[in-house]
Protein backbone atom coordinates (compact mmCIF):
# COMPACT_ATOMS: atom_id res chain seq x y z
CA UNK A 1 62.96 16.19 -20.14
CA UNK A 2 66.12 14.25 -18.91
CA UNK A 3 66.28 10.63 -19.98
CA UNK A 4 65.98 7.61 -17.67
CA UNK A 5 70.01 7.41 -17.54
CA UNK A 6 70.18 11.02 -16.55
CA UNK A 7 67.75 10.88 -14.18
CA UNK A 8 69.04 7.74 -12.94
CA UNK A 9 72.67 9.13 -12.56
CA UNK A 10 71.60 12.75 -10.83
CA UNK A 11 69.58 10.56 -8.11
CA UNK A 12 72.15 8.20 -7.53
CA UNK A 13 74.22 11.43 -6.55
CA UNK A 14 71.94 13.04 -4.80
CA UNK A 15 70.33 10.59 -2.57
CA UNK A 16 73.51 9.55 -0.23
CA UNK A 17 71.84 7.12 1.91
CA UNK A 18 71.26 3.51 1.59
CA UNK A 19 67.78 2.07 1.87
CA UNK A 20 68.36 0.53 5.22
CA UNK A 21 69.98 3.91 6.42
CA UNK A 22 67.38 6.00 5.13
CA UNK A 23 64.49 3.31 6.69
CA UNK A 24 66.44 3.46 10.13
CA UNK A 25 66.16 7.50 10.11
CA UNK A 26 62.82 7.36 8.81
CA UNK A 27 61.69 5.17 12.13
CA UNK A 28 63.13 7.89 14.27
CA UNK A 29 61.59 10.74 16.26
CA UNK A 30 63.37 13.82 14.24
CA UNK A 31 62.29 12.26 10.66
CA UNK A 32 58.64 12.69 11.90
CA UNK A 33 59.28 16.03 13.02
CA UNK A 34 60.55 17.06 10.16
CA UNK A 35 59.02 18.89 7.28
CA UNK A 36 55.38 19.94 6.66
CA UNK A 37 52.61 18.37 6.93
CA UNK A 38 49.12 20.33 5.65
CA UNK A 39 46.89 18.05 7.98
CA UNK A 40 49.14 17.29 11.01
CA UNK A 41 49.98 13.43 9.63
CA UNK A 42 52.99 11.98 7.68
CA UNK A 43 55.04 14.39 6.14
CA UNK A 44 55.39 15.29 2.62
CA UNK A 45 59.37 14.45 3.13
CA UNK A 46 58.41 11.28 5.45
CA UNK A 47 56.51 9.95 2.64
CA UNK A 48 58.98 11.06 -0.18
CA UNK A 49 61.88 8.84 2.07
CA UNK A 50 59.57 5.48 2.02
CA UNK A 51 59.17 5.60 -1.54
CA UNK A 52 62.59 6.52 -1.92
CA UNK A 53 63.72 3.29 0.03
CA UNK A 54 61.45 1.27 -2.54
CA UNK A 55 62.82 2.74 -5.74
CA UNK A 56 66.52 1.90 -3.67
CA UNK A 57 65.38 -1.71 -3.65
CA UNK A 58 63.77 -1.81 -6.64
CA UNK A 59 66.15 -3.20 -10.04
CA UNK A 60 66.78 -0.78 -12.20
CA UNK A 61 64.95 -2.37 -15.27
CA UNK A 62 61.58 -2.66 -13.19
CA UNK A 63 61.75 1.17 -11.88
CA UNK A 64 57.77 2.78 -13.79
CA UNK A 65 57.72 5.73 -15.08
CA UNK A 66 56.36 7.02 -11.54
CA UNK A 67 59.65 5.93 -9.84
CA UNK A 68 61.30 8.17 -12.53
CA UNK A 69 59.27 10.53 -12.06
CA UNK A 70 59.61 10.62 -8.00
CA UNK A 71 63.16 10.80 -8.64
CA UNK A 72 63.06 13.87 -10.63
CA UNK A 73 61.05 15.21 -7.89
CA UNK A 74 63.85 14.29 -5.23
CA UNK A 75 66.74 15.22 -7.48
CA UNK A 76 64.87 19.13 -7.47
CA UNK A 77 64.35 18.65 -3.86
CA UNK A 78 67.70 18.11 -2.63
CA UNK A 79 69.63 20.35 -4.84
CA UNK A 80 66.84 23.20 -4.05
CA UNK A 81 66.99 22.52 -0.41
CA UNK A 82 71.47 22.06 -0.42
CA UNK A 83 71.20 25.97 -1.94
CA UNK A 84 69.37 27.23 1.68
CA UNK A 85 72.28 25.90 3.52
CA UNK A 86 72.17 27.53 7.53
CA UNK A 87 75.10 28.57 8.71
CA UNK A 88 77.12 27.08 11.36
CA UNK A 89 77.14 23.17 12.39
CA UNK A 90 74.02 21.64 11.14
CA UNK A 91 74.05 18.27 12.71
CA UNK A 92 70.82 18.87 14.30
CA UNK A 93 68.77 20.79 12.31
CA UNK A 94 65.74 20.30 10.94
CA UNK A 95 67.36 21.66 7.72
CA UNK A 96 69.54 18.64 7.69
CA UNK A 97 66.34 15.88 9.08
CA UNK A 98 64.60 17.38 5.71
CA UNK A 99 66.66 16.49 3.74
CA UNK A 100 67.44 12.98 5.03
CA UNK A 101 64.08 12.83 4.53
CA UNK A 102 64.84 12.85 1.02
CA UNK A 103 67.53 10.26 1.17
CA UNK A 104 70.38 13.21 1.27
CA UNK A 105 72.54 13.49 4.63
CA UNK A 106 74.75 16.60 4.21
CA UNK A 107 77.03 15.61 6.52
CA UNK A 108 77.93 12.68 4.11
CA UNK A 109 79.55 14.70 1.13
């Protein structure tokens, strides 16, 4: 399993948004819409983005080994989800909303 550095590191690449960008797109109408949901409620990507926006404000040294493990989980996410690009201009695409979901705007690299 990769160490807290590594896993530190590949999240810090992969989620592109700051935590007051990511809670500004998770207060929007296309974050909700976003993603599935197995009983109609929050999103499994909604939720993933608030915790996401506490690990972003949360020091380094006090990150548990949940955080770490959360970030593991969004480091697979994004670079599983960046591999099923669409075609074309994605601005609006729920492709894209997922994965700011996930703290990752595409349009940002």
């Amino acid at each position: 399993m990769d160490g807290e550095q590594d896993v530190t590191e590949q999240f810090e690449q992969a989620v592109n948004m700051t935590a007051g960008e990511l809670e500004d797109w998770l207060g929007r109408e296309e974050s909700r819409a976003a993603g599935q949901s197995a009983d109609g409620g929050e999103s499994v990507g909604h939720r993933s983005g608030r915790r996401i926006v506490g690990i972003l404000r949360t020091k380094r040294a006090e990150r548990t080994d949940d955080d770490l493990e959360h970030m593991r989980a969004v480091v697979g996410y994004v670079h599983r989800h960046l591999a099923q690009r669409p075609d074309g201009d994605v601005t609006g695409t729920r492709w894209r909303h997922s994965l700011m979901n996930w703290g990752h705007d595409p349009l940002k690299d």
